[in-house]
Every structure is written in C-alpha cells, then in structure tokens.
PDB file of N, CA and C in Angstrom:
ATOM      1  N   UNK A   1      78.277  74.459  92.626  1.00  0.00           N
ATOM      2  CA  UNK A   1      79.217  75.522  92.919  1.00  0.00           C
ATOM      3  C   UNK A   1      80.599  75.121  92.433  1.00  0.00           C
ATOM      4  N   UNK A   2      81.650  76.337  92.280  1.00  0.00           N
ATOM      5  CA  UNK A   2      82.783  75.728  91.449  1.00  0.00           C
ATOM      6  C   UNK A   2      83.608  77.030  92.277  1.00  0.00           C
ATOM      7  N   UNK A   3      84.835  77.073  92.351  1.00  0.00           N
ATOM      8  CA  UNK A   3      85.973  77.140  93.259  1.00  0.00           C
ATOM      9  C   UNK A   3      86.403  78.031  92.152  1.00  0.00           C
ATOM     10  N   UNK A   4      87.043  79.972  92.068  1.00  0.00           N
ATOM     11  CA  UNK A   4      87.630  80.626  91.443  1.00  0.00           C
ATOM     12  C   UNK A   4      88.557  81.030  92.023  1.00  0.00           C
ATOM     13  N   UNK A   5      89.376  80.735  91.690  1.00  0.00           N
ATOM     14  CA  UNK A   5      91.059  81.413  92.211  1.00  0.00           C
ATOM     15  C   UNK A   5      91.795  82.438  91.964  1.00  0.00           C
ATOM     16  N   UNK A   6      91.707  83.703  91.967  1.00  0.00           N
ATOM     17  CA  UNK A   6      92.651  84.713  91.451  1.00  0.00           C
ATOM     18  C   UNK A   6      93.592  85.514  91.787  1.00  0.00           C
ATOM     19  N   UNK A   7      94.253  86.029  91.232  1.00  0.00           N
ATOM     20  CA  UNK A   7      95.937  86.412  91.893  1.00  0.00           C
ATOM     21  C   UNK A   7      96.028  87.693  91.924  1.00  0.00           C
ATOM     22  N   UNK A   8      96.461  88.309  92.995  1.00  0.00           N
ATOM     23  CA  UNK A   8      95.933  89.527  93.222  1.00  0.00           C
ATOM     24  C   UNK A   8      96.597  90.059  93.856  1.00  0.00           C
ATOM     25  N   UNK A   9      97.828  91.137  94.240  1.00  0.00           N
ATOM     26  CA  UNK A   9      98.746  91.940  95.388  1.00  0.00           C
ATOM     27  C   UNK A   9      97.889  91.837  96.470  1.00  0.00           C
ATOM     28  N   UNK A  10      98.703  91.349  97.691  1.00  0.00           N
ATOM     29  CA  UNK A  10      98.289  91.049  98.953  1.00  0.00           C
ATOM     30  C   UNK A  10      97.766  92.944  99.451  1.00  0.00           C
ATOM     31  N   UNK A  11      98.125  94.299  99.294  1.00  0.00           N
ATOM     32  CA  UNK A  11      97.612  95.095  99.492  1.00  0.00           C
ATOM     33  C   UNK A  11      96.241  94.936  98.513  1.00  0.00           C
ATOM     34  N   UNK A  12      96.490  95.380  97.465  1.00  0.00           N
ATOM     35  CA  UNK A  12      94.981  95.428  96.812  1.00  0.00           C
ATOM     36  C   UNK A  12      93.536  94.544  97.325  1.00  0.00           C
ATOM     37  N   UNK A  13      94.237  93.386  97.518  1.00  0.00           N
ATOM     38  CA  UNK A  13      93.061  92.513  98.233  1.00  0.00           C
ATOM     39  C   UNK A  13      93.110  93.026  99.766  1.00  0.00           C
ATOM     40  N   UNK A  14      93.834  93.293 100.907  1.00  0.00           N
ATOM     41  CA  UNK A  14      93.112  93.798 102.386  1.00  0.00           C
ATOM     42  C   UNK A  14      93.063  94.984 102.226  1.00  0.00           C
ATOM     43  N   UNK A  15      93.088  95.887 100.613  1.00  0.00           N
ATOM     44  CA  UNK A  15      92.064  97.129 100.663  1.00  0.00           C
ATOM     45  C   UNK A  15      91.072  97.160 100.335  1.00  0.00           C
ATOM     46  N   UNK A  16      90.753  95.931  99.435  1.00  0.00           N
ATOM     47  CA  UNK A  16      89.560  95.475  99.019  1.00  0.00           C
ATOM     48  C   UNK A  16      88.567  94.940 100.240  1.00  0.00           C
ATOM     49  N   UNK A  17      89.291  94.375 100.701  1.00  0.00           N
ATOM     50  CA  UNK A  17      88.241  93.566 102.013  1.00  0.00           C
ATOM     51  C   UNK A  17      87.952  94.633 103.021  1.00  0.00           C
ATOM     52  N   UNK A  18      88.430  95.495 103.073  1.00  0.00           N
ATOM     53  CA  UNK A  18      88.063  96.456 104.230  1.00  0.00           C
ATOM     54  C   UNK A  18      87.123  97.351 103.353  1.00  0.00           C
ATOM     55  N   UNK A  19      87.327  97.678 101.931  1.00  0.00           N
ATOM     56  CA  UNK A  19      85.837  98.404 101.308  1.00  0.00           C
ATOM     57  C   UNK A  19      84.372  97.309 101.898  1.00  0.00           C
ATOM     58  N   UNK A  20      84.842  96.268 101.620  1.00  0.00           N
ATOM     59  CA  UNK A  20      83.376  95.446 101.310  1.00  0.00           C
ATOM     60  C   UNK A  20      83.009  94.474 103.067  1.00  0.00           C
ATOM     61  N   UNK A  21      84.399  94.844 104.028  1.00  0.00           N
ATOM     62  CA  UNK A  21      83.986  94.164 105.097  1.00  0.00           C
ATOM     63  C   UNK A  21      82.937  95.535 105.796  1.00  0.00           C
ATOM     64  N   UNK A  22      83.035  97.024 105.552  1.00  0.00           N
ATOM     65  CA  UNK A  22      82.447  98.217 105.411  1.00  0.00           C
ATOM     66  C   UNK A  22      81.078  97.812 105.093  1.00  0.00           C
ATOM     67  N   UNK A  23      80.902  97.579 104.141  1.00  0.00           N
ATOM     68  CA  UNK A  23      79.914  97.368 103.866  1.00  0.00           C
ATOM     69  C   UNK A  23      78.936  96.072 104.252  1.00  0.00           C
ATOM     70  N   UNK A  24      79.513  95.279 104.706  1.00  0.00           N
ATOM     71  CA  UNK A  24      78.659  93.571 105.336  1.00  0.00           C
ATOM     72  C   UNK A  24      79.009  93.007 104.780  1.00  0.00           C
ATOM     73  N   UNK A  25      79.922  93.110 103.815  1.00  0.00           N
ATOM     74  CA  UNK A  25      79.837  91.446 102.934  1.00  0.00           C
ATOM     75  C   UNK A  25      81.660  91.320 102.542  1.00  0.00           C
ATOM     76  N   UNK A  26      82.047  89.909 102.382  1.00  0.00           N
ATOM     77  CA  UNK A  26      83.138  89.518 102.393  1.00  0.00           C
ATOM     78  C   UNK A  26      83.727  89.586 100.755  1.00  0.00           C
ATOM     79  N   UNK A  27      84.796  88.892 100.487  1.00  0.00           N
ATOM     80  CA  UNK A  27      85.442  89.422  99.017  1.00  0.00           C
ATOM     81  C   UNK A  27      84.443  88.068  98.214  1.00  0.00           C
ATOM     82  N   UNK A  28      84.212  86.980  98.618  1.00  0.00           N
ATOM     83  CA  UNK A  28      83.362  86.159  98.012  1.00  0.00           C
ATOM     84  C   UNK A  28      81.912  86.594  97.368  1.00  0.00           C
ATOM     85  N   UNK A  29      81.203  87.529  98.052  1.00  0.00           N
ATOM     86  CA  UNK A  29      80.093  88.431  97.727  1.00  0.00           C
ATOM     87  C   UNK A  29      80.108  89.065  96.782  1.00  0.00           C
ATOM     88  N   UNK A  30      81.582  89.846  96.546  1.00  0.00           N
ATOM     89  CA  UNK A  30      81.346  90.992  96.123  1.00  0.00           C
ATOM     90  C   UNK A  30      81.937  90.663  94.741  1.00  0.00           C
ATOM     91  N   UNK A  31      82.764  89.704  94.702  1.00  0.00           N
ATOM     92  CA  UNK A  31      82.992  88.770  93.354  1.00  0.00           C
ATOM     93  C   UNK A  31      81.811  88.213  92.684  1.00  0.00           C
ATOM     94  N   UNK A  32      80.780  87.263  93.377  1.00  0.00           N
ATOM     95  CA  UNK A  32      79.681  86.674  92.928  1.00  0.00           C
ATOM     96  C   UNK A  32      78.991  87.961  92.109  1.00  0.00           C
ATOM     97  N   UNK A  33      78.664  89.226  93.222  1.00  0.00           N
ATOM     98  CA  UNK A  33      77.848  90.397  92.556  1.00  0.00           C
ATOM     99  C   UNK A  33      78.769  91.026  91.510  1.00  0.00           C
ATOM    100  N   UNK A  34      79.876  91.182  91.690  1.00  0.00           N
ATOM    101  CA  UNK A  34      80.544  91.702  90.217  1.00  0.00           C
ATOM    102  C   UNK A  34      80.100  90.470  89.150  1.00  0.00           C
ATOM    103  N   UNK A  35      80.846  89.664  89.181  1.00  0.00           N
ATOM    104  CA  UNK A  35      80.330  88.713  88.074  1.00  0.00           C
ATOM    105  C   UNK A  35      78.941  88.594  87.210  1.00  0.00           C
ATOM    106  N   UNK A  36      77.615  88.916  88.481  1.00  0.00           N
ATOM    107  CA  UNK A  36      76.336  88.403  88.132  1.00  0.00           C
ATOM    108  C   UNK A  36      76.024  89.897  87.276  1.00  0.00           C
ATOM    109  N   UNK A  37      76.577  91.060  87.610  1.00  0.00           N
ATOM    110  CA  UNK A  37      76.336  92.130  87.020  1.00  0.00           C
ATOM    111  C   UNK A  37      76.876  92.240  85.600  1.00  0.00           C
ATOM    112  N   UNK A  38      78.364  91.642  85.787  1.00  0.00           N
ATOM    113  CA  UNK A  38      78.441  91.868  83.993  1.00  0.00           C
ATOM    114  C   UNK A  38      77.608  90.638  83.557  1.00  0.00           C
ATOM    115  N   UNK A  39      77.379  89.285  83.825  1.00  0.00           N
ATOM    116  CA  UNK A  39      76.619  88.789  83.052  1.00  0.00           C
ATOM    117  C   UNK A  39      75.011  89.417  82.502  1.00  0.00           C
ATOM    118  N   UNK A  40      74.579  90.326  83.411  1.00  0.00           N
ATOM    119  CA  UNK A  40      73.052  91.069  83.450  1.00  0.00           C
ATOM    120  C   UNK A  40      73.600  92.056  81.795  1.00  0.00           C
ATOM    121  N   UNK A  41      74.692  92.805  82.288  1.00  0.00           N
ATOM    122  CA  UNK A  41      74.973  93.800  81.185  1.00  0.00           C
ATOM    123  C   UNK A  41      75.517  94.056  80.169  1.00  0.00           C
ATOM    124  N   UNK A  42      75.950  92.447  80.105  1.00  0.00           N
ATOM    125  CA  UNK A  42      76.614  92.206  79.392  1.00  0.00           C
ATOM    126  C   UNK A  42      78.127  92.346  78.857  1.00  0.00           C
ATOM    127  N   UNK A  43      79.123  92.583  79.794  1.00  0.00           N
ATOM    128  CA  UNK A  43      80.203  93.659  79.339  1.00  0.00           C
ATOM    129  C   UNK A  43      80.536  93.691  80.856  1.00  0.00           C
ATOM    130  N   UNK A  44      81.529  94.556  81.237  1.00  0.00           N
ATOM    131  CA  UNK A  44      82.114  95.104  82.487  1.00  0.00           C
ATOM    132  C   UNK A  44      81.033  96.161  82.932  1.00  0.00           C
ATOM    133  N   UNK A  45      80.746  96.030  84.368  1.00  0.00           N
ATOM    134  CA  UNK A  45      79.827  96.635  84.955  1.00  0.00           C
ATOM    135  C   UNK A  45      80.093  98.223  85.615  1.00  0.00           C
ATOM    136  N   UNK A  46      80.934  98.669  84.751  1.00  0.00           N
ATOM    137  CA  UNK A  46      81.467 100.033  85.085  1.00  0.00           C
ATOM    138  C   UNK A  46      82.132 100.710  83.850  1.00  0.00           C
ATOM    139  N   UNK A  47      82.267 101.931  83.887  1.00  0.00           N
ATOM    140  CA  UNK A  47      82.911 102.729  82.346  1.00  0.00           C
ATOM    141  C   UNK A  47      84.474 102.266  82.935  1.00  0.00           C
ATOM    142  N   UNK A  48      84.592 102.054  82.001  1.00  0.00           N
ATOM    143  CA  UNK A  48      86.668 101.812  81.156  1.00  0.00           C
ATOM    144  C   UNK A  48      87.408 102.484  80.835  1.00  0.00           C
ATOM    145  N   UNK A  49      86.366 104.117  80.168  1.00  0.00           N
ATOM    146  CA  UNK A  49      87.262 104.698  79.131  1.00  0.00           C
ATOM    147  C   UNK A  49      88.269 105.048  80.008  1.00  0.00           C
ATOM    148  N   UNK A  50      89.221 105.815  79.536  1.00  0.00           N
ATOM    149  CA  UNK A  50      90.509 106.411  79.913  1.00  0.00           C
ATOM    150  C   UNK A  50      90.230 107.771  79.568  1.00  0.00           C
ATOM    151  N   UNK A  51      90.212 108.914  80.640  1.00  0.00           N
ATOM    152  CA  UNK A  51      90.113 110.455  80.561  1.00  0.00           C
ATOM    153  C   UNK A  51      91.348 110.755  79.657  1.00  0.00           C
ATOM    154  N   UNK A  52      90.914 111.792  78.954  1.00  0.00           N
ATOM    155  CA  UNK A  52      91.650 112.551  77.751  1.00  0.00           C
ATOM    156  C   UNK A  52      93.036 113.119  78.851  1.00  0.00           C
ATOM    157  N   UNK A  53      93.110 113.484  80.067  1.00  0.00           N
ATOM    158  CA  UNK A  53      94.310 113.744  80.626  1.00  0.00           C
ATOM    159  C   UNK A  53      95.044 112.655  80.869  1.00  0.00           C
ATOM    160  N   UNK A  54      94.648 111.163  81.067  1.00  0.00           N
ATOM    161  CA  UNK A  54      95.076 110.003  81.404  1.00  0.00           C
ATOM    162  C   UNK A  54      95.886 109.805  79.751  1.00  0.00           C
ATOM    163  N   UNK A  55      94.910 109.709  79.143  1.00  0.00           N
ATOM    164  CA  UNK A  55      95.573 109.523  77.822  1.00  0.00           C
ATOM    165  C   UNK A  55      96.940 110.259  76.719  1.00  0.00           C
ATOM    166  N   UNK A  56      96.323 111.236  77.540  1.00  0.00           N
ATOM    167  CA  UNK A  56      97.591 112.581  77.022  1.00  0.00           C
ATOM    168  C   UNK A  56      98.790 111.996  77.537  1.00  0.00           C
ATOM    169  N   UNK A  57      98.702 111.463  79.450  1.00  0.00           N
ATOM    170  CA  UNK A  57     100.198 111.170  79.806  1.00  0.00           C
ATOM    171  C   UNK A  57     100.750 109.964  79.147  1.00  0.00           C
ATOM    172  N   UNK A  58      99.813 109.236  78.702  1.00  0.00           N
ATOM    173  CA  UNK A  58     100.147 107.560  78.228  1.00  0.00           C
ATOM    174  C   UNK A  58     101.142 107.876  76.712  1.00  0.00           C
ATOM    175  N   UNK A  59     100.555 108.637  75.870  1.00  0.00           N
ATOM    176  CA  UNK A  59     101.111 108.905  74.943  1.00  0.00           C
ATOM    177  C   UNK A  59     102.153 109.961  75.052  1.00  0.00           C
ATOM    178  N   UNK A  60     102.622 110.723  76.163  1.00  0.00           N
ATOM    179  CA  UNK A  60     103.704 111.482  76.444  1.00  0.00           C
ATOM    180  C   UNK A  60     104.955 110.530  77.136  1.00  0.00           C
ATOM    181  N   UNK A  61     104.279 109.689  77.454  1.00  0.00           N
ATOM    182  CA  UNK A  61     105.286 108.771  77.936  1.00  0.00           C
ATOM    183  C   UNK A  61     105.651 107.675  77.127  1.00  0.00           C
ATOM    184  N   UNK A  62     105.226 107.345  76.572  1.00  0.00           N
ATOM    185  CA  UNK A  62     105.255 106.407  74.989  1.00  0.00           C
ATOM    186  C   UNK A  62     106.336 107.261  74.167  1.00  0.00           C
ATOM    187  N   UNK A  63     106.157 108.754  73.945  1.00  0.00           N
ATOM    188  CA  UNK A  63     106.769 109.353  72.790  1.00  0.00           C
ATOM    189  C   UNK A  63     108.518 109.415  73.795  1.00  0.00           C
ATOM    190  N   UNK A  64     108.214 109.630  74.846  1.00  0.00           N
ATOM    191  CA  UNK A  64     109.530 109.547  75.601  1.00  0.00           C
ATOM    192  C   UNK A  64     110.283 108.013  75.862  1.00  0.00           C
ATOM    193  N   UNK A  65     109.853 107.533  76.103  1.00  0.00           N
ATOM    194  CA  UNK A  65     110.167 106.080  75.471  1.00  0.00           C
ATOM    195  C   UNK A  65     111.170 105.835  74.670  1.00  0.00           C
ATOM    196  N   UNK A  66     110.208 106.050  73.152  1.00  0.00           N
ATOM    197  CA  UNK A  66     110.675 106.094  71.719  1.00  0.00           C
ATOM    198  C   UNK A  66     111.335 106.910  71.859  1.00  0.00           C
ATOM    199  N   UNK A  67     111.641 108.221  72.211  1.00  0.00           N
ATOM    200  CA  UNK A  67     112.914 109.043  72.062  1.00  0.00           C
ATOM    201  C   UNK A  67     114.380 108.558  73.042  1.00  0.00           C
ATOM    202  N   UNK A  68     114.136 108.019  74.178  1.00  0.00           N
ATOM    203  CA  UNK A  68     114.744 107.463  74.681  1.00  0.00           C
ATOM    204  C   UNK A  68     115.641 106.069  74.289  1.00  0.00           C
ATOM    205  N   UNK A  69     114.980 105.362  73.560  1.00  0.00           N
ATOM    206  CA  UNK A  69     115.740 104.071  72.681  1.00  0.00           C
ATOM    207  C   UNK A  69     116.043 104.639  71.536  1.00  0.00           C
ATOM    208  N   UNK A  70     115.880 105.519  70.825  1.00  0.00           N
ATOM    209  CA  UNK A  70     116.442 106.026  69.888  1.00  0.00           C
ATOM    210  C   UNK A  70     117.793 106.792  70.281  1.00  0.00           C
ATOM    211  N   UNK A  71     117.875 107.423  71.160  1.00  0.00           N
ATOM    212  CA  UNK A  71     119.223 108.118  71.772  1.00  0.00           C
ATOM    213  C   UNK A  71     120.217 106.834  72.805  1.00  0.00           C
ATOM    214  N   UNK A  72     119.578 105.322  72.501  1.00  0.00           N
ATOM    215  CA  UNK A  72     120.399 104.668  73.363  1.00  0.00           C
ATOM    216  C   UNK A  72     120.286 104.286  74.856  1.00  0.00           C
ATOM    217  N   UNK A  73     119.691 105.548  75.532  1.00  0.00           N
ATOM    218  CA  UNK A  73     120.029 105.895  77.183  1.00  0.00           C
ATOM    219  C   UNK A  73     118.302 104.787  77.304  1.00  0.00           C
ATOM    220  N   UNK A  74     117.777 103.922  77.049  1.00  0.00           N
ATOM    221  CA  UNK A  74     116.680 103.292  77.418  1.00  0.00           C
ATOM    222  C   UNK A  74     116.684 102.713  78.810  1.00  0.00           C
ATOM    223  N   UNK A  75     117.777 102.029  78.906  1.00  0.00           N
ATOM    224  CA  UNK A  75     118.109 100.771  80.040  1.00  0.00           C
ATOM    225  C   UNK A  75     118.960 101.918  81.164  1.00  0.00           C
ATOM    226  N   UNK A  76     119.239 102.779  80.656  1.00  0.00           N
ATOM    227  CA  UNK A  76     119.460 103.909  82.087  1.00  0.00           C
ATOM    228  C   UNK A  76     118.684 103.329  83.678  1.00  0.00           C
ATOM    229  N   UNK A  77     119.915 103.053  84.656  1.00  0.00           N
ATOM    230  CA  UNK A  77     119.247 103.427  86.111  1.00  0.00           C
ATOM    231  C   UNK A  77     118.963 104.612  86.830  1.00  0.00           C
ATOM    232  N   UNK A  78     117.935 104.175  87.917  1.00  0.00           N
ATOM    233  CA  UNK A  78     117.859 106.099  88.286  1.00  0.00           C
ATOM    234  C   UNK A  78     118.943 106.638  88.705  1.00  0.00           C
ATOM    235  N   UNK A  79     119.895 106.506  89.254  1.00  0.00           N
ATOM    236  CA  UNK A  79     121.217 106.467  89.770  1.00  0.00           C
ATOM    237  C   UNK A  79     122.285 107.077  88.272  1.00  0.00           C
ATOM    238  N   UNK A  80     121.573 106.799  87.375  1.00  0.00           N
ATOM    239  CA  UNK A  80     122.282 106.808  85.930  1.00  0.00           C
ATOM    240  C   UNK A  80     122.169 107.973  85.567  1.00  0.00           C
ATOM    241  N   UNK A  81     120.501 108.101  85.529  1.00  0.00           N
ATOM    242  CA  UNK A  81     119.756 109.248  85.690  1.00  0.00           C
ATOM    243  C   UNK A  81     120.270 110.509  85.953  1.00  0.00           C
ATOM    244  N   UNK A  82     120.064 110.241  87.189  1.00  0.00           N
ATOM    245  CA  UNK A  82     120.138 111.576  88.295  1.00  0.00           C
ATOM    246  C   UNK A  82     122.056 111.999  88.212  1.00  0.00           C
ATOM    247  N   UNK A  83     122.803 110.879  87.718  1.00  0.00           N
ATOM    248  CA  UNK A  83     124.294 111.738  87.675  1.00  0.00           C
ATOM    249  C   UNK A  83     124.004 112.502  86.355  1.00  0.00           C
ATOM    250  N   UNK A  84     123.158 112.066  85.221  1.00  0.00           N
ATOM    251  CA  UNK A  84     122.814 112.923  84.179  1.00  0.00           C
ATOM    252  C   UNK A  84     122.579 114.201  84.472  1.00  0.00           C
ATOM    253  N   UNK A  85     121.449 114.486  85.040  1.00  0.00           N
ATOM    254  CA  UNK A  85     120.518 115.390  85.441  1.00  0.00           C
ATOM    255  C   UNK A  85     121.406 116.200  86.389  1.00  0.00           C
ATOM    256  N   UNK A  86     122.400 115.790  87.191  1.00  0.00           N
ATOM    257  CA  UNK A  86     123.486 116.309  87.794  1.00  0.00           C
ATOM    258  C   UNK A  86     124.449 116.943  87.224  1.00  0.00           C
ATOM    259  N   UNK A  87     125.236 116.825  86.449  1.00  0.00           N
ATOM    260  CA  UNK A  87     126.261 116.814  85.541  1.00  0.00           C
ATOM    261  C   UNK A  87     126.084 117.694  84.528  1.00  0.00           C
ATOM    262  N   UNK A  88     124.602 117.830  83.786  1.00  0.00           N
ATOM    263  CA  UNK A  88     124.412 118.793  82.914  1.00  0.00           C
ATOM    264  C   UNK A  88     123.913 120.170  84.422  1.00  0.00           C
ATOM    265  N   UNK A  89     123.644 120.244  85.209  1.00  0.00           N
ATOM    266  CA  UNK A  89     123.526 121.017  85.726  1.00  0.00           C
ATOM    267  C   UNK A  89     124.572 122.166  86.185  1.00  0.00           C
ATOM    268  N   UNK A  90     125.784 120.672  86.713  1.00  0.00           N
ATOM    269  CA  UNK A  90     126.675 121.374  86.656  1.00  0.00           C
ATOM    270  C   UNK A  90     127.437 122.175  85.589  1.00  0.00           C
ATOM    271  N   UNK A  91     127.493 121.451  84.417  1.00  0.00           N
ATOM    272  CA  UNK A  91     127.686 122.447  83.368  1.00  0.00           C
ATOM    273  C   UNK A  91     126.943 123.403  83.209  1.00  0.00           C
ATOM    274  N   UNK A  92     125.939 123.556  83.133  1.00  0.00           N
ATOM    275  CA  UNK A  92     125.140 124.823  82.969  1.00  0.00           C
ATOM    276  C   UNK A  92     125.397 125.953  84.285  1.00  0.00           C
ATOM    277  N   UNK A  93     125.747 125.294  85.421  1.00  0.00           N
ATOM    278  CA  UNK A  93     126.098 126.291  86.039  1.00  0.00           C
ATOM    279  C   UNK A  93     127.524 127.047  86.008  1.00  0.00           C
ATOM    280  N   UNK A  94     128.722 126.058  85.187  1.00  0.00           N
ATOM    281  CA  UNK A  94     129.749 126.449  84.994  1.00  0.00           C
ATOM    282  C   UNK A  94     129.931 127.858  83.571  1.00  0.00           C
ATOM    283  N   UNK A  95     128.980 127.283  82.922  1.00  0.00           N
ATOM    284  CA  UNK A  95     128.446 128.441  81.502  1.00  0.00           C
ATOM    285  C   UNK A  95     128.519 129.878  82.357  1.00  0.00           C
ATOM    286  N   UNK A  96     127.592 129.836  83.594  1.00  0.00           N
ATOM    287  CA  UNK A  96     127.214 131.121  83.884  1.00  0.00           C
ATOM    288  C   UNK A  96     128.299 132.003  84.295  1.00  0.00           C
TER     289      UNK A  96
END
C-alpha cells in the first residue's frame, strides 16, 4: 500500500464526504474505486465534454476579455466597474 495526498478546498472535500458518508463508504473508498475504474477504462471514468451552452459562455467571455485589454480597462476593480456602469447611466439619463 502507498499513501496519496491531494489538495483539495476544505468545502469541496466535507461535500464530498457527506455524498459518499450517504452512501457507506469514506473519501478513501471512493478514491480507490475512482482510480480502479479509470484504470478498467482506461481514461476518466465519466464524460468531460463541455455542453455547447458551457462552451458558448467560455468563448463569450474570452472575446470579452480580449476586448477588454484591448480598450485598456482589463485590471478594472468592481468598484471601478460599477462607477463606470454608474456614470454612463447617469449620462444617459442626463441626454433624456
């Protein structure tokens, strides 16, 4: 036997342990059975892909990004933000 260590957000792991303490078995179990399964299947023991709506936002947010370091405002805080989003408002309400 050999000792695996992995690093993991203290939520993600006691949401994890309460799926699998649910079920009878502890996070040591359910590691061994993940593991023994991709070795059976060779590969990760579950689909990966990314849904075409998942993907749509990844690349809408990518293109905003890139438009964003191109206009400079990248390193903007939300605070930075929101006087933006403020400020043109107020102008637009001064237009009317």
């Amino acid at each position: 036997m050999t000792i695996l260590q992995v690093r993991v957000d203290e939520e993600l792991k006691n949401q994890a342990w309460a799926v699998y303490n649910e079920l009878g078995m502890d996070l040591s179990t359910a590691i061994r059975m993940f593991l023994k399964r991709s070795v059976l299947v060779g590969g990760i023991p579950f689909d990966t892909k990314i849904d075409e709506s998942t993907l749509k936002a990844i690349l809408a947010i990518d293109n905003m990004r890139t438009i964003s370091e191109k206009n400079g405002n990248s390193e903007m805080t939300l605070e930075e933000i929101n006087e933006e989003i403020r400020l043109a408002r107020q102008e637009r309400k001064n237009k009317k």
